[in-house]
C-alpha atoms as a PDB file:
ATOM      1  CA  UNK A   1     137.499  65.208 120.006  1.00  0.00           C
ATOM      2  CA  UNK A   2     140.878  65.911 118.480  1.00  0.00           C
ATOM      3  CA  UNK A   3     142.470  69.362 119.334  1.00  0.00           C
ATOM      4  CA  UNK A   4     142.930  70.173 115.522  1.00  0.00           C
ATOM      5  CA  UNK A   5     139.311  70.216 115.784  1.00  0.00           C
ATOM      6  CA  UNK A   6     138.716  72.594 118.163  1.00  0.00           C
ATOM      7  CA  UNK A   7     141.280  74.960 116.902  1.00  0.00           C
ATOM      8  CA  UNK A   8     139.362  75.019 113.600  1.00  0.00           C
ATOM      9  CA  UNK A   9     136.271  75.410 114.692  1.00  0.00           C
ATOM     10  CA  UNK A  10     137.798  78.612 116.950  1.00  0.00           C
ATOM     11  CA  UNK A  11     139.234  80.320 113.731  1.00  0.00           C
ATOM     12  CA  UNK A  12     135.592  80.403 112.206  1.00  0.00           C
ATOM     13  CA  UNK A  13     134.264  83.395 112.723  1.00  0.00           C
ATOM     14  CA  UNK A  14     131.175  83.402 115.017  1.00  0.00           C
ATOM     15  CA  UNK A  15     128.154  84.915 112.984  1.00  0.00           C
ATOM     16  CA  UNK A  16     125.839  84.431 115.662  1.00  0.00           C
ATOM     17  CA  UNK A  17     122.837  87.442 115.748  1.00  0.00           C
ATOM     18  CA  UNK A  18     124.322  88.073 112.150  1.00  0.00           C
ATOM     19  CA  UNK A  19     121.399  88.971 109.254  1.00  0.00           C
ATOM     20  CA  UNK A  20     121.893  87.173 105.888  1.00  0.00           C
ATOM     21  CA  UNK A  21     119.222  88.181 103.990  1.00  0.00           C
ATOM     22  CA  UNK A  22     116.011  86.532 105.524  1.00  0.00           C
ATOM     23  CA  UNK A  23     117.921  84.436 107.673  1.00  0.00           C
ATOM     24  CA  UNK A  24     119.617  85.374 111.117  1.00  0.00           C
ATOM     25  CA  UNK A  25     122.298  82.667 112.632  1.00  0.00           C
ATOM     26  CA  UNK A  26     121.227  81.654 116.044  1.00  0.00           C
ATOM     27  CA  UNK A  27     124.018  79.125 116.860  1.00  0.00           C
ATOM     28  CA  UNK A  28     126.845  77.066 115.559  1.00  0.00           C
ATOM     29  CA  UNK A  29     125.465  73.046 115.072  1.00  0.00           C
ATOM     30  CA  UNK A  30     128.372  70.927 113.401  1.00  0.00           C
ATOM     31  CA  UNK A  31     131.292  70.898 111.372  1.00  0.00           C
ATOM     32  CA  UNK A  32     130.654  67.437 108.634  1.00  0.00           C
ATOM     33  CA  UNK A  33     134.574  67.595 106.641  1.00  0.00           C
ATOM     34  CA  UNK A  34     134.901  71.141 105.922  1.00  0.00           C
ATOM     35  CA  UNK A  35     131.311  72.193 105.712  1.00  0.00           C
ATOM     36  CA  UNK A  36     129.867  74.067 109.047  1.00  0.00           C
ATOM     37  CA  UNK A  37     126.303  74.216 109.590  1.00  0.00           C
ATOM     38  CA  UNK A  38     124.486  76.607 111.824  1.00  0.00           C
ATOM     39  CA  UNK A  39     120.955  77.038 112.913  1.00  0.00           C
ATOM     40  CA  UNK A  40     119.490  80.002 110.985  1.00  0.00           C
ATOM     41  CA  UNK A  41     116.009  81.723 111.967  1.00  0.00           C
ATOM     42  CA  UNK A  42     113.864  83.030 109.119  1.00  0.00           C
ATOM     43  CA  UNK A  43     112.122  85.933 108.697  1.00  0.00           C
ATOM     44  CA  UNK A  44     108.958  83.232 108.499  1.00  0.00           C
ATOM     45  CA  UNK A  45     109.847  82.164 112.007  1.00  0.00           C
ATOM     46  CA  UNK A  46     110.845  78.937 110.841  1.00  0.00           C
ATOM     47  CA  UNK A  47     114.584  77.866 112.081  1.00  0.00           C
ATOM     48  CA  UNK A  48     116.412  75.738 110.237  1.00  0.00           C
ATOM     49  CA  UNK A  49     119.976  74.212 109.883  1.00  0.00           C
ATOM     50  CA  UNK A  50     121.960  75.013 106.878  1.00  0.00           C
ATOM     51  CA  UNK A  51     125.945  75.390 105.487  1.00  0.00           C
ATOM     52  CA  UNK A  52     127.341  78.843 106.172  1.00  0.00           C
ATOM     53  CA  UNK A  53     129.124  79.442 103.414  1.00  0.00           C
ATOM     54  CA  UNK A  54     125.750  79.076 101.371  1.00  0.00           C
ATOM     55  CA  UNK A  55     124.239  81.476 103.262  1.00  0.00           C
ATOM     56  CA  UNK A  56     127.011  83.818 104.113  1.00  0.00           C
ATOM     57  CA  UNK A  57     127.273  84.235 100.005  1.00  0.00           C
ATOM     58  CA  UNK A  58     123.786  84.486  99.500  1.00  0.00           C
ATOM     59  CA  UNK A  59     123.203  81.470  97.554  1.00  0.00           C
ATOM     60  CA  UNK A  60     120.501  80.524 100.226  1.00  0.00           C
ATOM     61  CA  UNK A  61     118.548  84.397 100.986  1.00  0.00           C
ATOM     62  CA  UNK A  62     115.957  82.242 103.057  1.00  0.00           C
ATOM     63  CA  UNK A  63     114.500  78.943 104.878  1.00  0.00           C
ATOM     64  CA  UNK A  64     112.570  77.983 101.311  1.00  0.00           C
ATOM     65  CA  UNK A  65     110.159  80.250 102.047  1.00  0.00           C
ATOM     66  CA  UNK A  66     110.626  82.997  99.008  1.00  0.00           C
ATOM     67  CA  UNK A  67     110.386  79.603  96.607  1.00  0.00           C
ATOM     68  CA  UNK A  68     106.759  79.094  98.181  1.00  0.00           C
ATOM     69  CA  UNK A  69     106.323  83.052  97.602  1.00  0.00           C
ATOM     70  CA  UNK A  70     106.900  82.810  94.149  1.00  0.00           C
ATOM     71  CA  UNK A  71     105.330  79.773  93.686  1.00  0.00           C
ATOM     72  CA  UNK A  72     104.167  78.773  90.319  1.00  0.00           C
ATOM     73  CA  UNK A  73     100.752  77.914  91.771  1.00  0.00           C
ATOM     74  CA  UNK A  74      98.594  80.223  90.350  1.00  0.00           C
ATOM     75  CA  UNK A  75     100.940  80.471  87.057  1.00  0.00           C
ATOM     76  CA  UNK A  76     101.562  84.070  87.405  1.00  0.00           C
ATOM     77  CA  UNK A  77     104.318  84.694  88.722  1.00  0.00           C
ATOM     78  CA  UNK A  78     105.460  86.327  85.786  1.00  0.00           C
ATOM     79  CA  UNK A  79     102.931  88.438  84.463  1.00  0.00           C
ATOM     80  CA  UNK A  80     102.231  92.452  85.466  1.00  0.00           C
ATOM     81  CA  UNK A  81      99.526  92.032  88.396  1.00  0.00           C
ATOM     82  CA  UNK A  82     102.250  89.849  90.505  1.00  0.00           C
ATOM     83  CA  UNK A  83     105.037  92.196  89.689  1.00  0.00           C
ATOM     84  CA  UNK A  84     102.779  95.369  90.932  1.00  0.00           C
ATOM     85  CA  UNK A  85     102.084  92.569  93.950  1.00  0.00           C
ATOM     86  CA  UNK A  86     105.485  91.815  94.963  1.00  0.00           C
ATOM     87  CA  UNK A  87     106.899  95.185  94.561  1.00  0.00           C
ATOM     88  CA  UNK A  88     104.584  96.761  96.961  1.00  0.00           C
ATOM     89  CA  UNK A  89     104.712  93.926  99.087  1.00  0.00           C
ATOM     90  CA  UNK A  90     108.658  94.112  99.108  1.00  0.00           C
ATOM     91  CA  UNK A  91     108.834  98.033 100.204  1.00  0.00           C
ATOM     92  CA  UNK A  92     107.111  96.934 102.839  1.00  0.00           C
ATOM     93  CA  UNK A  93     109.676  94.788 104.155  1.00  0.00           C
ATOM     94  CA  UNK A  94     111.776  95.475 107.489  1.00  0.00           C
ATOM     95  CA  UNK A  95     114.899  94.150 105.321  1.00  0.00           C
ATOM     96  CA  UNK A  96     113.706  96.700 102.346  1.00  0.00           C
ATOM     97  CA  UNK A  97     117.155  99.445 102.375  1.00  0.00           C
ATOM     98  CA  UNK A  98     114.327 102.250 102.081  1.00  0.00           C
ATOM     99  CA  UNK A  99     112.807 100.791 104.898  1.00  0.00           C
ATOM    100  CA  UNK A 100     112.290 104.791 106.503  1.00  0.00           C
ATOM    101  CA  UNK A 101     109.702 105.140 103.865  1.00  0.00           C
ATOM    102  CA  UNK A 102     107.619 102.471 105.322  1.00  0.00           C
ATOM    103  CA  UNK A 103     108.273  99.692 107.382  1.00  0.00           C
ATOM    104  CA  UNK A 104     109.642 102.539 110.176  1.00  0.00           C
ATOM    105  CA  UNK A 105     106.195 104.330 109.659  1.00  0.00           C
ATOM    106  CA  UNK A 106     103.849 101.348 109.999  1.00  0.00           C
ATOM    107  CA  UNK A 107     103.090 101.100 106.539  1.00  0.00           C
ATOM    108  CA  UNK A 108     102.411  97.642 106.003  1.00  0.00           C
ATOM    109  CA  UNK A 109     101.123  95.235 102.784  1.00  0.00           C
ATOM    110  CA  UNK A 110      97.689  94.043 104.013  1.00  0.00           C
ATOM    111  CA  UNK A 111      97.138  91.414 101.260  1.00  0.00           C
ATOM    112  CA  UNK A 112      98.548  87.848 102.476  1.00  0.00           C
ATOM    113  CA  UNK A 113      98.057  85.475  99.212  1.00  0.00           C
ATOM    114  CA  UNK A 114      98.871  87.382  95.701  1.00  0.00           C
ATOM    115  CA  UNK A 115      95.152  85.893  95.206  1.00  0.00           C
ATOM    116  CA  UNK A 116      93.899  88.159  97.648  1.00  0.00           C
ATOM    117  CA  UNK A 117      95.354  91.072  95.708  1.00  0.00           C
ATOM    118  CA  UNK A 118      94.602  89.575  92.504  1.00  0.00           C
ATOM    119  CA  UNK A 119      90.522  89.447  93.730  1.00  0.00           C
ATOM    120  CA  UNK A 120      90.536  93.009  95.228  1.00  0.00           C
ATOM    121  CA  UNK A 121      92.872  94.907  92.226  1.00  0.00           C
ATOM    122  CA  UNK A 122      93.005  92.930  89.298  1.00  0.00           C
ATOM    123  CA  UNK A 123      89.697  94.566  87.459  1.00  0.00           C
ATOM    124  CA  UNK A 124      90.531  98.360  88.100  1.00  0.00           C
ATOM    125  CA  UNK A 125      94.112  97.246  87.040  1.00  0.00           C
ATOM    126  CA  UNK A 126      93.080  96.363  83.706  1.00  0.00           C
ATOM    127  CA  UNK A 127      90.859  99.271  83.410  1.00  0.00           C
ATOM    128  CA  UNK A 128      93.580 101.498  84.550  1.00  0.00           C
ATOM    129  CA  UNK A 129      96.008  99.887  81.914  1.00  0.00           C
ATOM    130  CA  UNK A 130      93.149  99.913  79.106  1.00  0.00           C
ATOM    131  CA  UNK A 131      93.153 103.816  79.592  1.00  0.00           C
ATOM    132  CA  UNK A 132      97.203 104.785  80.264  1.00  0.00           C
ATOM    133  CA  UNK A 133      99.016 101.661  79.381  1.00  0.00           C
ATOM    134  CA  UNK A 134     100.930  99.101  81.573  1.00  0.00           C
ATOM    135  CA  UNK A 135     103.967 101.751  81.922  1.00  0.00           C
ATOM    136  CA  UNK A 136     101.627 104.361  83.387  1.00  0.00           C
ATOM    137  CA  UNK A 137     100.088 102.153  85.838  1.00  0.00           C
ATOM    138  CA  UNK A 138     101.240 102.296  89.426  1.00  0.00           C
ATOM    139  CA  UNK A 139      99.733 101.275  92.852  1.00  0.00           C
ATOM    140  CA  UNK A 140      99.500 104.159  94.599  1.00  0.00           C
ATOM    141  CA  UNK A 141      98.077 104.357  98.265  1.00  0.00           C
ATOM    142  CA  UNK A 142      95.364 107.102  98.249  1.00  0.00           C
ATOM    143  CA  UNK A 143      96.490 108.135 102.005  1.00  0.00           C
ATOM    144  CA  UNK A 144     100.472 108.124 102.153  1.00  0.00           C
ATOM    145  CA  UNK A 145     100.552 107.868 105.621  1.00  0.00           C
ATOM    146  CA  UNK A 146      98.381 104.455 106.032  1.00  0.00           C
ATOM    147  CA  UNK A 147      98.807 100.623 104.522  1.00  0.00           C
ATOM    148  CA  UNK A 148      98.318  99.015 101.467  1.00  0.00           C
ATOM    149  CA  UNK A 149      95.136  97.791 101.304  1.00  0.00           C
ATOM    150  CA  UNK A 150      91.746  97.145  99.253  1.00  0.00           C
ATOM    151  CA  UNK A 151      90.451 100.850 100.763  1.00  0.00           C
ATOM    152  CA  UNK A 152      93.562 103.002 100.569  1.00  0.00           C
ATOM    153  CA  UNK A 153      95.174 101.487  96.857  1.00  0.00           C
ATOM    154  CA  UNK A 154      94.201 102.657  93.405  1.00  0.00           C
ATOM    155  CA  UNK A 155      95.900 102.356  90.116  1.00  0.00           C
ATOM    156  CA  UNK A 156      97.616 105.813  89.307  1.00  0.00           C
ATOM    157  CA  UNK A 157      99.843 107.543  86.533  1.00  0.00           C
ATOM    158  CA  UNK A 158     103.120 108.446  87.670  1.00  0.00           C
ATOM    159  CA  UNK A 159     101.563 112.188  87.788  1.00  0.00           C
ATOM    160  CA  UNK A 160      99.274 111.436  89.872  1.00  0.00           C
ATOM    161  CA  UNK A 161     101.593 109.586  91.959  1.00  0.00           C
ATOM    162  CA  UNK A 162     104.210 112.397  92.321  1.00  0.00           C
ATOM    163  CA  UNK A 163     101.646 114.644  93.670  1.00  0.00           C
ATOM    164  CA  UNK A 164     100.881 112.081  96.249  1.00  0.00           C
ATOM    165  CA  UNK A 165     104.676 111.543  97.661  1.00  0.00           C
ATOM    166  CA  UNK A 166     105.059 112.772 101.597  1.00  0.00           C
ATOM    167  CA  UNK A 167     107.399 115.379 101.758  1.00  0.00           C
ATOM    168  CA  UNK A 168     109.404 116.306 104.464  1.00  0.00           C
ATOM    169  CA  UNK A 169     108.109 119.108 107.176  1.00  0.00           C
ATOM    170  CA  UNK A 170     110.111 122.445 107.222  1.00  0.00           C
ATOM    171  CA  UNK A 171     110.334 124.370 109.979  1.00  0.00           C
END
């Protein structure tokens, strides 16, 4: 190994245990030219070796897995239902910046598949949008303090919603 080598690989700053996104660098794996490649471990629990510098600048936010999220197999990735879907599903997360509000309380998203969701919510969704429109139709969880799913979601206005929010206790 040539001693320039080493040196360079020295001055890289060591990002191991460092969050990127989904992905968390577990070790240093190669240097190819001027490309270094590290094994990162994804919120999926799959690891996988890719370039720093696409992950470090967030052109890589995960292992592939988000891509297979927002798959285009059911052709709806696009359309209100899934948008309803993957914002609940995304406050959820342990990575969400509000993540006090629910991932820190046990508030999870119960509904693995969007065509779980789409099975359990998509009729009272239309009937909820028939009767206040798309804009006034939220997913609200009947019980703040438990998880999203089938039993404790409804469709809500944003009314009804605001008279649901947890507020803190004053002593």
């Amino acid at each position: 190994m040539k001693a320039g080598f080493c040196i360079n690989i020295m001055r890289q700053k060591d990002i191991t245990g460092e969050r990127f996104n989904r992905l968390v660098a577990i070790k240093f794996v190669k240097r190819v030219k001027n490309h270094y490649y590290w094994l990162f471990k994804c919120d999926c629990g799959k690891e996988k070796v890719m370039e720093k510098y696409d992950v470090t600048r967030t052109h890589s936010k995960s292992c592939g897995c988000i891509n297979t999220e927002v798959s285009t197999k059911h052709g709806e990735y696009n359309i209100p239902l899934y948008k309803k879907y993957t914002g609940a599903k995304t406050r959820t997360r342990e990575s969400n910046p509000k993540r006090h509000l629910y991932f820190d309380k046990g508030i999870i998203f119960m509904w693995n598949k969007y065509l779980e969701f789409k099975e359990d919510m998509e009729e009272s969704f239309i009937e909820h949008c028939k009767i206040h429109g798309l804009r006034d139709t939220t997913l609200d969880r009947i019980d703040g303090n438990k998880s999203y799913c089938k039993d404790n979601c409804r469709w809500a206005t944003y009314k009804v919603q605001r008279s649901n929010i947890s507020k803190p206790i004053i002593n």
